[in-house]
Protein backbone atom coordinates (compact mmCIF):
# COMPACT_ATOMS: atom_id res chain seq x y z
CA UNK A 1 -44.71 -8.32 -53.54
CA UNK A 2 -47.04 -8.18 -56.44
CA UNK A 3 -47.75 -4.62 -56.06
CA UNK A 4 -43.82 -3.90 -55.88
CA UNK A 5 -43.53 -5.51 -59.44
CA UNK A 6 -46.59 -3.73 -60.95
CA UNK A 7 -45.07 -0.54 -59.61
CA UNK A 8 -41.72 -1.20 -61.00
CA UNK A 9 -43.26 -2.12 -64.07
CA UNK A 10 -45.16 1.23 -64.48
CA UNK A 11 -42.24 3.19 -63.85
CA UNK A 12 -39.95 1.59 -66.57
CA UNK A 13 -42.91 2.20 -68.94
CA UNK A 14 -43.35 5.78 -67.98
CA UNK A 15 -39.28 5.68 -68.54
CA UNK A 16 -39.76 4.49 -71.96
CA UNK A 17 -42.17 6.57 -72.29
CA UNK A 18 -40.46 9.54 -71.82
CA UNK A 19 -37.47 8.38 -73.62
CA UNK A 20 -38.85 7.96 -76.55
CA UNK A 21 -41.02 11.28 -75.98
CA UNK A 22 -38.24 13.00 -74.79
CA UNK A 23 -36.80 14.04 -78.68
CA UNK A 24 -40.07 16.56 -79.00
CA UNK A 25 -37.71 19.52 -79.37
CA UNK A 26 -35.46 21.34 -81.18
CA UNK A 27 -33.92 22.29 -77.85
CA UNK A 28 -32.07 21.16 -74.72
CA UNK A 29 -34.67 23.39 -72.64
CA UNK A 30 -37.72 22.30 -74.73
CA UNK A 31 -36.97 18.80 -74.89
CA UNK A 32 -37.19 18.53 -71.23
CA UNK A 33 -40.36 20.37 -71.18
CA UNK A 34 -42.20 18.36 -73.23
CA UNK A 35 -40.38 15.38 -71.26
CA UNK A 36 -41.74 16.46 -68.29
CA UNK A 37 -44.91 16.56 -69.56
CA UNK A 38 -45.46 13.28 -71.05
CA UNK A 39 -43.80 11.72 -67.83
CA UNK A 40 -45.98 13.41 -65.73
CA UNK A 41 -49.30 12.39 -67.29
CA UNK A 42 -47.71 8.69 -67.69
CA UNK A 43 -46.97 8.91 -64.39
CA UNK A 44 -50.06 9.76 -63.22
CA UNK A 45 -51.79 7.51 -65.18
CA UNK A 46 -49.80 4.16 -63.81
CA UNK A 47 -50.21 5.92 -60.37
CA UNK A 48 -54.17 5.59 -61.27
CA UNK A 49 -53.82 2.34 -63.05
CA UNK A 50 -52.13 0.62 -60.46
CA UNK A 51 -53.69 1.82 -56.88
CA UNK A 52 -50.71 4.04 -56.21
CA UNK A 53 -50.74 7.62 -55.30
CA UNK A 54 -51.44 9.76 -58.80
CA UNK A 55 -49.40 12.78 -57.88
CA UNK A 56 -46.23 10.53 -56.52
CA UNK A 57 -46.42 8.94 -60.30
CA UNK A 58 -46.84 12.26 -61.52
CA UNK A 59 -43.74 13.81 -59.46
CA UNK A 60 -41.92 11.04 -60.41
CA UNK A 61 -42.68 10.62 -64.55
CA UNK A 62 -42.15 14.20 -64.54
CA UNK A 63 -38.58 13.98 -63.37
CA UNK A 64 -38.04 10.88 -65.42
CA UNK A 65 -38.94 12.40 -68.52
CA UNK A 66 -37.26 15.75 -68.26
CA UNK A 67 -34.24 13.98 -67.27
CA UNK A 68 -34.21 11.66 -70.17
CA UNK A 69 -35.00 14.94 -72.44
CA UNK A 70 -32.02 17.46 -71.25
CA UNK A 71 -29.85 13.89 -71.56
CA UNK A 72 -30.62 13.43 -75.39
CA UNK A 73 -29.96 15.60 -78.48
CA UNK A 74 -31.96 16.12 -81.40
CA UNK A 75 -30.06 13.92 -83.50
CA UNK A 76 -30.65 10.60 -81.05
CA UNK A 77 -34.17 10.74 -81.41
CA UNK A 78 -35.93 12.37 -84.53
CA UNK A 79 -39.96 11.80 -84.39
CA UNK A 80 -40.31 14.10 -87.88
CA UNK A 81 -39.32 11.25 -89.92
C-alpha cells in the first residue's frame, strides 16, 4: 500500500509538473513538445526515485505533459513574465 501512494504521489507531481511546464511555447505543437519533455524526464526521475520502472515513468510523464501542453494556450500560462 505504501508504494501505491508514493507512486500516486509521483505521478501528480510529474502532472504538475508538466502543467505548469506545459506553457513553454508559442504553439499548440511546441507546447506539447516541450511538455513531453519535461514529463518524461520527471517521469523518469520519480520512476528512479521511487523503485519503479524508469522508462514506465518516462512513457507515462511524457504523455502527461504533452497532453496538458496541446490542452493549454499561451495565454493560460505565460512563464516570460
Amino acid at each position: 500500500m505504501r508504494h501505491k501512494t508514493r507512486g500516486l504521489l509521483s505521478l501528480a507531481a510529474i502532472a504538475l509538473t508538466a502543467l505548469v511546464l506545459a506553457g513553454c511555447g508559442a504553439t499548440t505543437g511546441e507546447r506539447a513538445a516541450s511538455g513531453a519533455g519535461v514529463g518524461a524526464a520527471a517521469g523518469a526521475g520519480a520512476g528512479a526515485a521511487t523503485g519503479g520502472s524508469v522508462t514506465r515513468g518516462a512513457v507515462i510523464g511524457a504523455g502527461v505533459g504533452a497532453a496538458a501542453g496541446a490542452l493549454t494556450d499561451e495565454e493560460d500560462i505565460d512563464l516570460s513574465q
